[in-house]
PDB file of N, CA and C in Angstrom:
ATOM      1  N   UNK A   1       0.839  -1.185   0.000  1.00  0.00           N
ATOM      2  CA  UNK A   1       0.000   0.000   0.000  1.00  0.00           C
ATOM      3  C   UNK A   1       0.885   1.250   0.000  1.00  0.00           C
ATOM      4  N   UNK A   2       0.707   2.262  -0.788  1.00  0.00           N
ATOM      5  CA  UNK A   2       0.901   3.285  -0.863  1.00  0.00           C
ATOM      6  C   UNK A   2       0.928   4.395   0.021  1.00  0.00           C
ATOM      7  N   UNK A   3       1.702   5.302   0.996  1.00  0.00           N
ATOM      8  CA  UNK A   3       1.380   6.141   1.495  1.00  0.00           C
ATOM      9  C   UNK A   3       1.341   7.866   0.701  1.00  0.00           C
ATOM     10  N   UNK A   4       1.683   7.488  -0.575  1.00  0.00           N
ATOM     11  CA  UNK A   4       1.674   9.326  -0.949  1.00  0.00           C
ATOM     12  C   UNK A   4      -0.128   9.295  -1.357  1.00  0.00           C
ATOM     13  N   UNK A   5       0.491  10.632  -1.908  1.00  0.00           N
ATOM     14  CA  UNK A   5      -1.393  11.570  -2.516  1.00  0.00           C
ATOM     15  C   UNK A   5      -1.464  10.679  -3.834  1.00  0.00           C
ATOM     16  N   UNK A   6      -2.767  10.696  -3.931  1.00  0.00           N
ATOM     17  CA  UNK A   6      -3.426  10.176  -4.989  1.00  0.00           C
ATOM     18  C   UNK A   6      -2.713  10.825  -5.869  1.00  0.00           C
ATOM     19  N   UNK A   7      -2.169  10.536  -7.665  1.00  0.00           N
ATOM     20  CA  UNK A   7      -2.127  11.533  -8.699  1.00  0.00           C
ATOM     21  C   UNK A   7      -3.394  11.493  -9.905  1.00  0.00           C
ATOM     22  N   UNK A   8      -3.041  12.172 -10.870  1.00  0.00           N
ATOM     23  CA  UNK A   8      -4.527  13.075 -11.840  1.00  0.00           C
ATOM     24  C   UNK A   8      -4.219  11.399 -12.586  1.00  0.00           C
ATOM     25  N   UNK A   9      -3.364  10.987 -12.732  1.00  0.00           N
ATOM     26  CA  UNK A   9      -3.338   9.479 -12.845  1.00  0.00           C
ATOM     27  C   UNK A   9      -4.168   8.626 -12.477  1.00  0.00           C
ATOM     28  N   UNK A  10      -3.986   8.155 -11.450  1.00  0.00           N
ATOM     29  CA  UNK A  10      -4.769   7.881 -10.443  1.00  0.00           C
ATOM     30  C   UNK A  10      -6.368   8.250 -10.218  1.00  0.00           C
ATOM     31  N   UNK A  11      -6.764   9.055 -10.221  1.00  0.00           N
ATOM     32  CA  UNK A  11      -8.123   9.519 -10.400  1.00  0.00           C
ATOM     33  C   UNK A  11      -8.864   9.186 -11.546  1.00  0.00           C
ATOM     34  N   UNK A  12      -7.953  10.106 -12.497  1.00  0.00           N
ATOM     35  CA  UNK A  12      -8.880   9.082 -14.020  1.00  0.00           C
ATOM     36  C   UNK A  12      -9.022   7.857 -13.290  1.00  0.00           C
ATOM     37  N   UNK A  13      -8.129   6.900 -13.287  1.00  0.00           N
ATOM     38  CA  UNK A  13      -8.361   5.610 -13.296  1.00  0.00           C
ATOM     39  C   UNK A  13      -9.485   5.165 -12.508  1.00  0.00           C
ATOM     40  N   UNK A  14     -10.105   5.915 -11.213  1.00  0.00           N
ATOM     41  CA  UNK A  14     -10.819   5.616 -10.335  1.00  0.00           C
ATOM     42  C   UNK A  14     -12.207   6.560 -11.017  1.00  0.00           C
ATOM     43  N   UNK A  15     -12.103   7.467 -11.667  1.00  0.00           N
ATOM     44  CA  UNK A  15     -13.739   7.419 -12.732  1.00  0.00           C
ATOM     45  C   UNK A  15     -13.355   6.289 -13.505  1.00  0.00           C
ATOM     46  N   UNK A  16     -12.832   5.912 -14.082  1.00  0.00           N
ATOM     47  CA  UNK A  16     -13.316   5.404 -15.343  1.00  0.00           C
ATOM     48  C   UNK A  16     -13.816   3.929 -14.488  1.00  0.00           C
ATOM     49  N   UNK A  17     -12.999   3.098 -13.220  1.00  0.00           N
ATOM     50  CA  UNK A  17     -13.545   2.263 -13.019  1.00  0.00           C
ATOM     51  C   UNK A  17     -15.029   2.171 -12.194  1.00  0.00           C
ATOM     52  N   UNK A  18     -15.410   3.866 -11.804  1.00  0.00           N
ATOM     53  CA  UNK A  18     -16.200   3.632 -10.877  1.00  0.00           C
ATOM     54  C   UNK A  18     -17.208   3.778 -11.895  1.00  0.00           C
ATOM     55  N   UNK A  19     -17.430   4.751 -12.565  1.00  0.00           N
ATOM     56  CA  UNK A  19     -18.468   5.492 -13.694  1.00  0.00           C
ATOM     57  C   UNK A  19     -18.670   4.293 -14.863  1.00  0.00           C
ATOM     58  N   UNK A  20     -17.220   4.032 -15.446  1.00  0.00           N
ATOM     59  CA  UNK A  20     -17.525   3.765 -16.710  1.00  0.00           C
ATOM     60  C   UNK A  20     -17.871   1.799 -16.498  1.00  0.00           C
ATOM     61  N   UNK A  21     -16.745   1.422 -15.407  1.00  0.00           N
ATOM     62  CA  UNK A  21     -16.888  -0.427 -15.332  1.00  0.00           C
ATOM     63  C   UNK A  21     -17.820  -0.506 -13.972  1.00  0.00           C
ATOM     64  N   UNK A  22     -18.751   0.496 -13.535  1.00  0.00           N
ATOM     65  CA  UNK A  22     -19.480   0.169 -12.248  1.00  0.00           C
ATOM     66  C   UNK A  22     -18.643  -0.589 -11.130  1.00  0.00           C
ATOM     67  N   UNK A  23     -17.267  -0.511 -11.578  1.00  0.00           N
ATOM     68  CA  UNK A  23     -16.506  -1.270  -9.960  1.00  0.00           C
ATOM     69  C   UNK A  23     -16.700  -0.624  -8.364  1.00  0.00           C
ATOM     70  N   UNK A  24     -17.139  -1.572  -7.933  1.00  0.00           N
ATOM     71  CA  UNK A  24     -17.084  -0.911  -6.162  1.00  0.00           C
ATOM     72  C   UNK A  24     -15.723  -0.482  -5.535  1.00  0.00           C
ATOM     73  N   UNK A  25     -15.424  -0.038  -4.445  1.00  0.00           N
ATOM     74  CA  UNK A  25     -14.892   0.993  -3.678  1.00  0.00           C
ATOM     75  C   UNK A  25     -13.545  -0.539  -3.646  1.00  0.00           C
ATOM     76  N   UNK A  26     -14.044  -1.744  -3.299  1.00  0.00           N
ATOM     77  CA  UNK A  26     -12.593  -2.682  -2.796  1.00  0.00           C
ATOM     78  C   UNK A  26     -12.327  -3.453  -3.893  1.00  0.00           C
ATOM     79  N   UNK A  27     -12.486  -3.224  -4.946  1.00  0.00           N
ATOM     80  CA  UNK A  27     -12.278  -3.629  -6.335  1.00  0.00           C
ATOM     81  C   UNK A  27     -11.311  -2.611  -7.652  1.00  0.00           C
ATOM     82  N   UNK A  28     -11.664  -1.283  -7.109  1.00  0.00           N
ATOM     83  CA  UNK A  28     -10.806  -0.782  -7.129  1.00  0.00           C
ATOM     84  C   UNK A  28      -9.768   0.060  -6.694  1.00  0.00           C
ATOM     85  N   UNK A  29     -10.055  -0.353  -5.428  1.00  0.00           N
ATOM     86  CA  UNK A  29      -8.806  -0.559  -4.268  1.00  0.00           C
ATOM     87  C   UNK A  29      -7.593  -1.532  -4.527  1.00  0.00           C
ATOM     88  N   UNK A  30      -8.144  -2.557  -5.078  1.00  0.00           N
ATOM     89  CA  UNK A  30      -7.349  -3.764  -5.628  1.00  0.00           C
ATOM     90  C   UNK A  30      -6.612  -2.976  -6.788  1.00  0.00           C
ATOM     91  N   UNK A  31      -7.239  -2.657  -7.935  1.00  0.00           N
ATOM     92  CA  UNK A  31      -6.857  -2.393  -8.836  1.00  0.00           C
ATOM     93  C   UNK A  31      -5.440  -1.211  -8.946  1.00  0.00           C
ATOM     94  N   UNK A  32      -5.991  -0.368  -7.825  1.00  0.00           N
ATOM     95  CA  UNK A  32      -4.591   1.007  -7.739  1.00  0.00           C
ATOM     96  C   UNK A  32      -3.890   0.370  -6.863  1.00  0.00           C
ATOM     97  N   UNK A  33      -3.966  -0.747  -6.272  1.00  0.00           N
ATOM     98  CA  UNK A  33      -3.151  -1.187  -5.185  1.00  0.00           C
ATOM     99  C   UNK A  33      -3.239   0.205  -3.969  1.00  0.00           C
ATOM    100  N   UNK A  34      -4.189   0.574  -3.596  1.00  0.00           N
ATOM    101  CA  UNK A  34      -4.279   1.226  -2.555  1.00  0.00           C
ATOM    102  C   UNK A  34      -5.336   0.696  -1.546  1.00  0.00           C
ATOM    103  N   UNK A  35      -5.655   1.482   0.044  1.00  0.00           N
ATOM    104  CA  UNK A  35      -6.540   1.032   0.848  1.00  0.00           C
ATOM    105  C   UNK A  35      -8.412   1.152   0.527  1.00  0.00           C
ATOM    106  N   UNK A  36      -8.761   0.634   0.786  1.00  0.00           N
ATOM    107  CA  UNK A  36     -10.038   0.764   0.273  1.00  0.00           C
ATOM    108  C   UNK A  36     -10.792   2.131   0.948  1.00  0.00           C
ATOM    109  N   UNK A  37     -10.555   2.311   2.262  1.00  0.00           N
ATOM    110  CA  UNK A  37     -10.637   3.707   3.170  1.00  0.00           C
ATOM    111  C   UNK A  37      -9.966   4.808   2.235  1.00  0.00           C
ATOM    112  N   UNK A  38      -8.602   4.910   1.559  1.00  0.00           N
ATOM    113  CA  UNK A  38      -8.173   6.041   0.292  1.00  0.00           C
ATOM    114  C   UNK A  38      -9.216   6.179  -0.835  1.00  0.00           C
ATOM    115  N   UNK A  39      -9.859   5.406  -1.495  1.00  0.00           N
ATOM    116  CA  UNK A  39     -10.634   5.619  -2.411  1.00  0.00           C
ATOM    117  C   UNK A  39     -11.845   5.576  -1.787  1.00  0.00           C
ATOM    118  N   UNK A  40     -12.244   5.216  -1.001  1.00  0.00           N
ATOM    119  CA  UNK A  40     -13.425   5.796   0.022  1.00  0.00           C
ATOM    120  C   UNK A  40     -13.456   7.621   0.101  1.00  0.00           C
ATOM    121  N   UNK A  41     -12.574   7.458   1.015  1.00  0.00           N
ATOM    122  CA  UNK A  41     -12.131   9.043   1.075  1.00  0.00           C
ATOM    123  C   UNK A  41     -11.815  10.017   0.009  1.00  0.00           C
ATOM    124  N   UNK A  42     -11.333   9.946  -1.271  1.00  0.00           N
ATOM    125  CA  UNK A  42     -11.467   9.965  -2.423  1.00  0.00           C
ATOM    126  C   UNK A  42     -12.708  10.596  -3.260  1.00  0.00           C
ATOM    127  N   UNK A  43     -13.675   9.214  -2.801  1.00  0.00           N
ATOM    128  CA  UNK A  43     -14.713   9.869  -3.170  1.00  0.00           C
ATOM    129  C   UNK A  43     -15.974  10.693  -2.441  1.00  0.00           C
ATOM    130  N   UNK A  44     -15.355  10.557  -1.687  1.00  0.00           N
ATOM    131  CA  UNK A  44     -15.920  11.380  -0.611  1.00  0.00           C
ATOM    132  C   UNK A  44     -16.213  12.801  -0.599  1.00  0.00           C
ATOM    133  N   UNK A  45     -14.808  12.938  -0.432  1.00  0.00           N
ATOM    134  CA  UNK A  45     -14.051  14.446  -0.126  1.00  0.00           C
ATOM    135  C   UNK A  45     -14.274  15.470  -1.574  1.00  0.00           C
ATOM    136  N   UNK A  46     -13.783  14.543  -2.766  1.00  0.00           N
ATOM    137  CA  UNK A  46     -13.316  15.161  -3.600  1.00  0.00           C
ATOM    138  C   UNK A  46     -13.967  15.263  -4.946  1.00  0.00           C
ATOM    139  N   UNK A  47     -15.805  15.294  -4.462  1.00  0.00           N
ATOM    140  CA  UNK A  47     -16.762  15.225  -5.064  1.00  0.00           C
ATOM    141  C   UNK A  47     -17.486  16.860  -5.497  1.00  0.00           C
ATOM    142  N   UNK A  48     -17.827  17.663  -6.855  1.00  0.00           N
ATOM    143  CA  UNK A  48     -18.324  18.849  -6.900  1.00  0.00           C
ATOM    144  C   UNK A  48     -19.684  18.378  -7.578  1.00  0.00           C
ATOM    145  N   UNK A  49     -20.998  19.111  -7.248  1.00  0.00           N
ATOM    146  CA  UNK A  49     -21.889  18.863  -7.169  1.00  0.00           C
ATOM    147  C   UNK A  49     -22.579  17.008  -7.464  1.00  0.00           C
ATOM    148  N   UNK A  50     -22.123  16.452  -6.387  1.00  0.00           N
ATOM    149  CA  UNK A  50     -22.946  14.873  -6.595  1.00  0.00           C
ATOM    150  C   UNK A  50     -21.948  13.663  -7.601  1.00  0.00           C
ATOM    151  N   UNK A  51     -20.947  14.913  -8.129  1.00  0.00           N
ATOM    152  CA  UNK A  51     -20.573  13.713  -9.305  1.00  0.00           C
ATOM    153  C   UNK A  51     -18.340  13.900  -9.086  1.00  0.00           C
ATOM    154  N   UNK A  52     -17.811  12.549  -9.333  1.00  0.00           N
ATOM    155  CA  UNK A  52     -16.981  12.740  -9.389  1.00  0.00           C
ATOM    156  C   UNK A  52     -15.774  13.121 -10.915  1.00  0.00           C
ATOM    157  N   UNK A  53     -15.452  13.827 -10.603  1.00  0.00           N
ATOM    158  CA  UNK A  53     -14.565  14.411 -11.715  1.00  0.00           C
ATOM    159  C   UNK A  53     -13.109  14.168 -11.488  1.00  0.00           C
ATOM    160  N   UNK A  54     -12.319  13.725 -12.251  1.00  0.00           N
ATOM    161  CA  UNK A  54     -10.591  13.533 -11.651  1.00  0.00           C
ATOM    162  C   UNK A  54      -9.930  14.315 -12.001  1.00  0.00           C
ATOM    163  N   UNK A  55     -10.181  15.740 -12.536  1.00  0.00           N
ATOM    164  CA  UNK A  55      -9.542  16.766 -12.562  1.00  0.00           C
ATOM    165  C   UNK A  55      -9.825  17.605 -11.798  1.00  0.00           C
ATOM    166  N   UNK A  56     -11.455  18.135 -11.948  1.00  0.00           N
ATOM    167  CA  UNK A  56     -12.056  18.610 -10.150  1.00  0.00           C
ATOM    168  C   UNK A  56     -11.423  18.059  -8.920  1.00  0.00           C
ATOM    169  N   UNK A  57     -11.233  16.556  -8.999  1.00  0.00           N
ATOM    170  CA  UNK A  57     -10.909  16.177  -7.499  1.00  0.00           C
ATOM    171  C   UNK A  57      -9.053  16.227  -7.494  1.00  0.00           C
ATOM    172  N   UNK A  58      -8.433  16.967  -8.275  1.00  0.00           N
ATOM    173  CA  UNK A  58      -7.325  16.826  -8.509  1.00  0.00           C
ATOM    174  C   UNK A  58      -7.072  18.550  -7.918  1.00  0.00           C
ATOM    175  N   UNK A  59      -7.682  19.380  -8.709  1.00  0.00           N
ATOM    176  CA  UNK A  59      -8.089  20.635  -7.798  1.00  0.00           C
ATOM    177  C   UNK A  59      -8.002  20.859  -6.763  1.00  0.00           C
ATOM    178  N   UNK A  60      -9.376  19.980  -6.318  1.00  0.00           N
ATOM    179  CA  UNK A  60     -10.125  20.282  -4.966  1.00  0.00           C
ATOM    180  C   UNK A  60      -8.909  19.593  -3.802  1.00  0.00           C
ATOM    181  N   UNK A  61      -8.028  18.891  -4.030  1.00  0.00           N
ATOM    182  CA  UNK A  61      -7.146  18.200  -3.137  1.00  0.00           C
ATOM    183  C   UNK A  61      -5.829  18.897  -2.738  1.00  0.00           C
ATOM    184  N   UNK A  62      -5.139  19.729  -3.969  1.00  0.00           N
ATOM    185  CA  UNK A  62      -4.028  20.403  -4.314  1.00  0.00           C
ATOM    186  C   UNK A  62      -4.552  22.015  -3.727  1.00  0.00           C
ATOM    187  N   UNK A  63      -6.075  22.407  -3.460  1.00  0.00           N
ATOM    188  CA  UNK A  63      -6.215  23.439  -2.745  1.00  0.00           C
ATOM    189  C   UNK A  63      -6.237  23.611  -1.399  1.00  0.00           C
ATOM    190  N   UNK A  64      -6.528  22.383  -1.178  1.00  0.00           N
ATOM    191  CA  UNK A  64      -6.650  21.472   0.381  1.00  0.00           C
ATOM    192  C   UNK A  64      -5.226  21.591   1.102  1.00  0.00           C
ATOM    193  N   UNK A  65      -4.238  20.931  -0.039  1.00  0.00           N
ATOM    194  CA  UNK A  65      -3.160  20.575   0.314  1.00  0.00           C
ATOM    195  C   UNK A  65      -2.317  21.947   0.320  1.00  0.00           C
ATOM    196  N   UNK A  66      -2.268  23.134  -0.378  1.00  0.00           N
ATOM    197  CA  UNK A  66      -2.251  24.373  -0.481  1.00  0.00           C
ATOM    198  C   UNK A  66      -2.652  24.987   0.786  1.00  0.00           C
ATOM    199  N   UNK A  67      -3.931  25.125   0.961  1.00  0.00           N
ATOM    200  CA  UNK A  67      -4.209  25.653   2.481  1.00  0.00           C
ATOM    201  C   UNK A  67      -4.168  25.281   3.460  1.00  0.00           C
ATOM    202  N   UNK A  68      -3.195  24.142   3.637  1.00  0.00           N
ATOM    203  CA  UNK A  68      -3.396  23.382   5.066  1.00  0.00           C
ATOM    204  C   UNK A  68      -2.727  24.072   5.952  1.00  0.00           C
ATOM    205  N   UNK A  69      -2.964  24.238   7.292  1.00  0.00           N
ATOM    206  CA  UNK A  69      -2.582  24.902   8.455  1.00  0.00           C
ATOM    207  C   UNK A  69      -1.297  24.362   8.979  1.00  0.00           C
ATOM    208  N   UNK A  70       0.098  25.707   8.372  1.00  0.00           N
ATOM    209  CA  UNK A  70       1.205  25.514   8.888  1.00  0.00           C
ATOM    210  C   UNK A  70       1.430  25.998   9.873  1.00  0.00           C
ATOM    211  N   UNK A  71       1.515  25.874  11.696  1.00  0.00           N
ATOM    212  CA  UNK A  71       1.483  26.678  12.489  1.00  0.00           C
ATOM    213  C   UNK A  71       3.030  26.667  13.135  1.00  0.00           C
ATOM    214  N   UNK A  72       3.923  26.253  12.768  1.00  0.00           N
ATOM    215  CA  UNK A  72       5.282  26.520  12.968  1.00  0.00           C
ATOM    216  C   UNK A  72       5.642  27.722  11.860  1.00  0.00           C
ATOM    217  N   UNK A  73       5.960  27.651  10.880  1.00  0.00           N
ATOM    218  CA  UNK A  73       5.607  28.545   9.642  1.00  0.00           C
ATOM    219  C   UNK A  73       6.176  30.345  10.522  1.00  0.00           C
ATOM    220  N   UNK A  74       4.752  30.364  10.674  1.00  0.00           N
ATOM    221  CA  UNK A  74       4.887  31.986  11.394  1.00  0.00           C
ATOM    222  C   UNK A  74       5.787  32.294  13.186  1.00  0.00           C
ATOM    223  N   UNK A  75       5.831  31.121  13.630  1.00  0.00           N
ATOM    224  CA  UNK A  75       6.436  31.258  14.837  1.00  0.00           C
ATOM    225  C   UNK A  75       8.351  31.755  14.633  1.00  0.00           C
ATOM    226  N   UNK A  76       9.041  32.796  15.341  1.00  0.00           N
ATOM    227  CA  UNK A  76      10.156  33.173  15.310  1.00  0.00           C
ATOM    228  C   UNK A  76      11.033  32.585  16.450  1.00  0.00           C
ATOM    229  N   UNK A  77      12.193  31.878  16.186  1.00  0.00           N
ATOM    230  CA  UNK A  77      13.174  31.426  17.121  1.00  0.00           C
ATOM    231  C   UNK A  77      13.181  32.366  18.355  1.00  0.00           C
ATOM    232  N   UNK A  78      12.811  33.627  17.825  1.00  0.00           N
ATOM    233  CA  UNK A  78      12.854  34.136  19.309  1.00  0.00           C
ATOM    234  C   UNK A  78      11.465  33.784  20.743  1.00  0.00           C
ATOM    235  N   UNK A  79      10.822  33.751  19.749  1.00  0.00           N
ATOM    236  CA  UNK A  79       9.146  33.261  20.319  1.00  0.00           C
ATOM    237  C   UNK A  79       9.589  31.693  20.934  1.00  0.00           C
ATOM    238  N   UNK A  80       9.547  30.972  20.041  1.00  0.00           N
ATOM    239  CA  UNK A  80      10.574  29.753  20.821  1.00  0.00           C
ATOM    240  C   UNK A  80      10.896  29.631  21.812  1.00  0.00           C
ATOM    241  N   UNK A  81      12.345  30.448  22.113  1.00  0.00           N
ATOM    242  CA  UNK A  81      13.529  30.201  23.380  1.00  0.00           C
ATOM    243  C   UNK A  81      12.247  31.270  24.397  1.00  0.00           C
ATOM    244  N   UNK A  82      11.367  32.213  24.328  1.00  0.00           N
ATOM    245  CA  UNK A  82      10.695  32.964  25.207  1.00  0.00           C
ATOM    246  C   UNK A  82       9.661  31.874  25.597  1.00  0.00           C
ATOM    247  N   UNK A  83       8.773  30.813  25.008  1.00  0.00           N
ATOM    248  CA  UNK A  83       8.032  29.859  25.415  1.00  0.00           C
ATOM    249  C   UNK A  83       8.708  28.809  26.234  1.00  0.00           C
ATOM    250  N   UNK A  84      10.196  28.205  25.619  1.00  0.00           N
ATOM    251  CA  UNK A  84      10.889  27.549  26.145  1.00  0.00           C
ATOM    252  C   UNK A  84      11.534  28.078  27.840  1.00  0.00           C
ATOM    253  N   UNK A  85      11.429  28.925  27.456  1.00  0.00           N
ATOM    254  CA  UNK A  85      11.931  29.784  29.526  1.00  0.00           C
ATOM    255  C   UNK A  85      10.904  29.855  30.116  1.00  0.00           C
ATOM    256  N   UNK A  86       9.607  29.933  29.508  1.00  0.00           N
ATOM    257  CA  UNK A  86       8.153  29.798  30.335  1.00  0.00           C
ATOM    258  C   UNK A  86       8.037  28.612  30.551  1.00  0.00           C
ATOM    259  N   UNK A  87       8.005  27.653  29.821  1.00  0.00           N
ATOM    260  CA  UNK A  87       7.695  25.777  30.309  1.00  0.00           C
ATOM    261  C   UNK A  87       8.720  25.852  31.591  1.00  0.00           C
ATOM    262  N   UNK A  88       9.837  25.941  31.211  1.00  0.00           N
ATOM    263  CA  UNK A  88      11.159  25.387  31.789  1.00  0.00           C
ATOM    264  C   UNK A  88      10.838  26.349  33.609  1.00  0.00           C
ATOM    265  N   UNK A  89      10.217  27.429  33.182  1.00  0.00           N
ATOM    266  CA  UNK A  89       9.591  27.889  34.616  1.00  0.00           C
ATOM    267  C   UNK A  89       8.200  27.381  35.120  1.00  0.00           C
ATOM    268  N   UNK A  90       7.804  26.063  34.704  1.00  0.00           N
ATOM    269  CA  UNK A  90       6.476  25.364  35.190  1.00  0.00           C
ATOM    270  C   UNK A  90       5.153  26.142  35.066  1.00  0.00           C
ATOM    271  N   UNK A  91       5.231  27.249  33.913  1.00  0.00           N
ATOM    272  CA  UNK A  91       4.238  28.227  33.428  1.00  0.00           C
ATOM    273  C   UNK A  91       2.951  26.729  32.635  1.00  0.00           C
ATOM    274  N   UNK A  92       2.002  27.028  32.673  1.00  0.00           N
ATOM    275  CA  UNK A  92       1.142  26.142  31.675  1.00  0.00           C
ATOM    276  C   UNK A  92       1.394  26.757  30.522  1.00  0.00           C
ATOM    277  N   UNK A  93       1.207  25.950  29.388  1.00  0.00           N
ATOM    278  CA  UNK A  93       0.454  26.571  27.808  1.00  0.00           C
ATOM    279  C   UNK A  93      -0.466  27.345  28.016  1.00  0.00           C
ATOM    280  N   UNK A  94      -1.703  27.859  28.490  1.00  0.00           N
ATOM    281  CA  UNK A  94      -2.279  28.619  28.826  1.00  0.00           C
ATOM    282  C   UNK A  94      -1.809  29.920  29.602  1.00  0.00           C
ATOM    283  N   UNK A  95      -1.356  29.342  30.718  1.00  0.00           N
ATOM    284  CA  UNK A  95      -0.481  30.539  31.434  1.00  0.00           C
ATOM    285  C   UNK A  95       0.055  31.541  30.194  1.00  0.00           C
ATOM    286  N   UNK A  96       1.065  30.887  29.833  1.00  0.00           N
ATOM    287  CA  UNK A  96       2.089  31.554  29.120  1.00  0.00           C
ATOM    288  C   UNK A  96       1.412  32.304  27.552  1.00  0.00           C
ATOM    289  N   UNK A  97       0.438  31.657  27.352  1.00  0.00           N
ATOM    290  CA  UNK A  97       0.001  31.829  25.788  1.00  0.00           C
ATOM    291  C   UNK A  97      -0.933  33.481  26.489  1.00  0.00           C
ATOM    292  N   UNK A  98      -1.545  33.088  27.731  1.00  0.00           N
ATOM    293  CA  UNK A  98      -2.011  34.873  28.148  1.00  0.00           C
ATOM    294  C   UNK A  98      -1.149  35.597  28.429  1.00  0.00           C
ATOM    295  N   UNK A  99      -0.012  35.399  28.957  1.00  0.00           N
ATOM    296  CA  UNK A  99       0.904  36.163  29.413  1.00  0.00           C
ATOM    297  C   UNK A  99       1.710  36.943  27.832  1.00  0.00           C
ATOM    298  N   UNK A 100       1.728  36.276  26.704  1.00  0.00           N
ATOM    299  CA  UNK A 100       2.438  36.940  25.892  1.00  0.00           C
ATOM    300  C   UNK A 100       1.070  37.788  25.415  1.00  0.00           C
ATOM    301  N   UNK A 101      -0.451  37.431  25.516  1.00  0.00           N
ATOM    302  CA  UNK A 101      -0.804  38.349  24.702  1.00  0.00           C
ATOM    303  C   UNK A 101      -1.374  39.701  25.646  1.00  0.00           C
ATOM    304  N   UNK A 102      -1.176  39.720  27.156  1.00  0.00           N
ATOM    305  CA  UNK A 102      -1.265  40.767  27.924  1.00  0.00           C
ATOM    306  C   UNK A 102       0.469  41.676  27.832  1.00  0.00           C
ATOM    307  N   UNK A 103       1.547  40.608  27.117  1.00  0.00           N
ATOM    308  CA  UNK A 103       2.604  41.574  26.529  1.00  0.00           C
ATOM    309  C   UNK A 103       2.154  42.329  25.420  1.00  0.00           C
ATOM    310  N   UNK A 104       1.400  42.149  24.649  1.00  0.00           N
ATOM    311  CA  UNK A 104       1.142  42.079  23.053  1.00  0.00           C
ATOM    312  C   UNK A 104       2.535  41.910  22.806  1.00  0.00           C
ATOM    313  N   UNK A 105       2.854  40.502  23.019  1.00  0.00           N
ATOM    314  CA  UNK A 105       3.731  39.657  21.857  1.00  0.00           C
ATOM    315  C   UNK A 105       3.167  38.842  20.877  1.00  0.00           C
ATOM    316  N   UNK A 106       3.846  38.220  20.388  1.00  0.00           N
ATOM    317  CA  UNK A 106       3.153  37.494  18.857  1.00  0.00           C
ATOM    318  C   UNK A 106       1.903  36.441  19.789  1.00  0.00           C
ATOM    319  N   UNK A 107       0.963  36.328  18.833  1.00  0.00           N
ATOM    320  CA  UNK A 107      -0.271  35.228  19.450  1.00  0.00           C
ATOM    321  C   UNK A 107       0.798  33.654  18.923  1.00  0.00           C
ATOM    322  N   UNK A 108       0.028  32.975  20.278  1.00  0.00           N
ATOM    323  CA  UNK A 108       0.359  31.740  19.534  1.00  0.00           C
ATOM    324  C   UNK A 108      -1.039  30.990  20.595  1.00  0.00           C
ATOM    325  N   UNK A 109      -1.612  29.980  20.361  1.00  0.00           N
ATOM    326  CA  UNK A 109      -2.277  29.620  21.306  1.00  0.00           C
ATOM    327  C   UNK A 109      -1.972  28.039  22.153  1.00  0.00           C
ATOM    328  N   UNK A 110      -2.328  27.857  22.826  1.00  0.00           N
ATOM    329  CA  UNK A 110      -1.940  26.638  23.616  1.00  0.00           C
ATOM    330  C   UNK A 110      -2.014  25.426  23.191  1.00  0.00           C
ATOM    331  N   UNK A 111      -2.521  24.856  21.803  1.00  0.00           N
ATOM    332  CA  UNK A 111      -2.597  23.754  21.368  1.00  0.00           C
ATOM    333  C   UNK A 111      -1.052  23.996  20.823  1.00  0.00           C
ATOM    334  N   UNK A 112      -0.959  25.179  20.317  1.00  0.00           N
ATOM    335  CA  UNK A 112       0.719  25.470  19.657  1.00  0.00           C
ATOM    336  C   UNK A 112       1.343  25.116  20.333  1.00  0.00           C
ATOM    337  N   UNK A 113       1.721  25.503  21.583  1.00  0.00           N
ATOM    338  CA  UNK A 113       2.563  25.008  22.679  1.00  0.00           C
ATOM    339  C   UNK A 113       2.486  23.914  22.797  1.00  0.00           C
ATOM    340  N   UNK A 114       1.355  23.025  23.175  1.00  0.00           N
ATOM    341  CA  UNK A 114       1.176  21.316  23.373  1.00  0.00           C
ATOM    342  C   UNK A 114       1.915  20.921  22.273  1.00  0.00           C
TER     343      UNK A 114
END
């Protein structure tokens, strides 16, 4: 089994077997050699009005994958070693995540910290 992203490869192949040869979800699971839960999800997710498309869902995945939430990204080494001296002083994630924004220092919130 495969762990990368589906490709526009890949998708055709999963219309043409779902649309055009009526194959079910673990048939052509077999066929891409992937999990049957991936092409589940597949068609799930990556459906525009009712019907699947493998260029739409090639889109709709690569915008997904585009906007996904980088939350290290915006954080600065200095923000870092200043969170890192708050743990290391038995501050909570909470504690500390109010304490920088009653500094107005950068936001970060406490799942960040966890």
């Amino acid at each position: 089994m495969s762990c990368q992203q589906l490709s526009l490869a890949e998708r055709q192949q999963i219309y043409v077997l779902r649309d055009k040869n009526c194959l079910g979800i673990q048939a052509i699971a077999r066929v891409l050699h992937r999990s049957p839960s991936t092409i589940s999800r597949e068609l799930l997710h990556n459906q525009s009005n009712g019907r699947y498309l493998p260029e739409t869902a090639q889109a709709l995945a690569q915008t997904r994958r585009h906007n996904r939430k980088r939350p290290f990204a915006k954080v600065s080494l200095e923000l870092v070693l200043l969170i890192k001296q708050h743990l290391a002083a038995f501050h909570s994630p909470e504690q500390l995540c109010g304490r920088l924004e009653l500094e107005g220092k950068d936001f970060v919130s406490h799942e960040l910290v966890y």
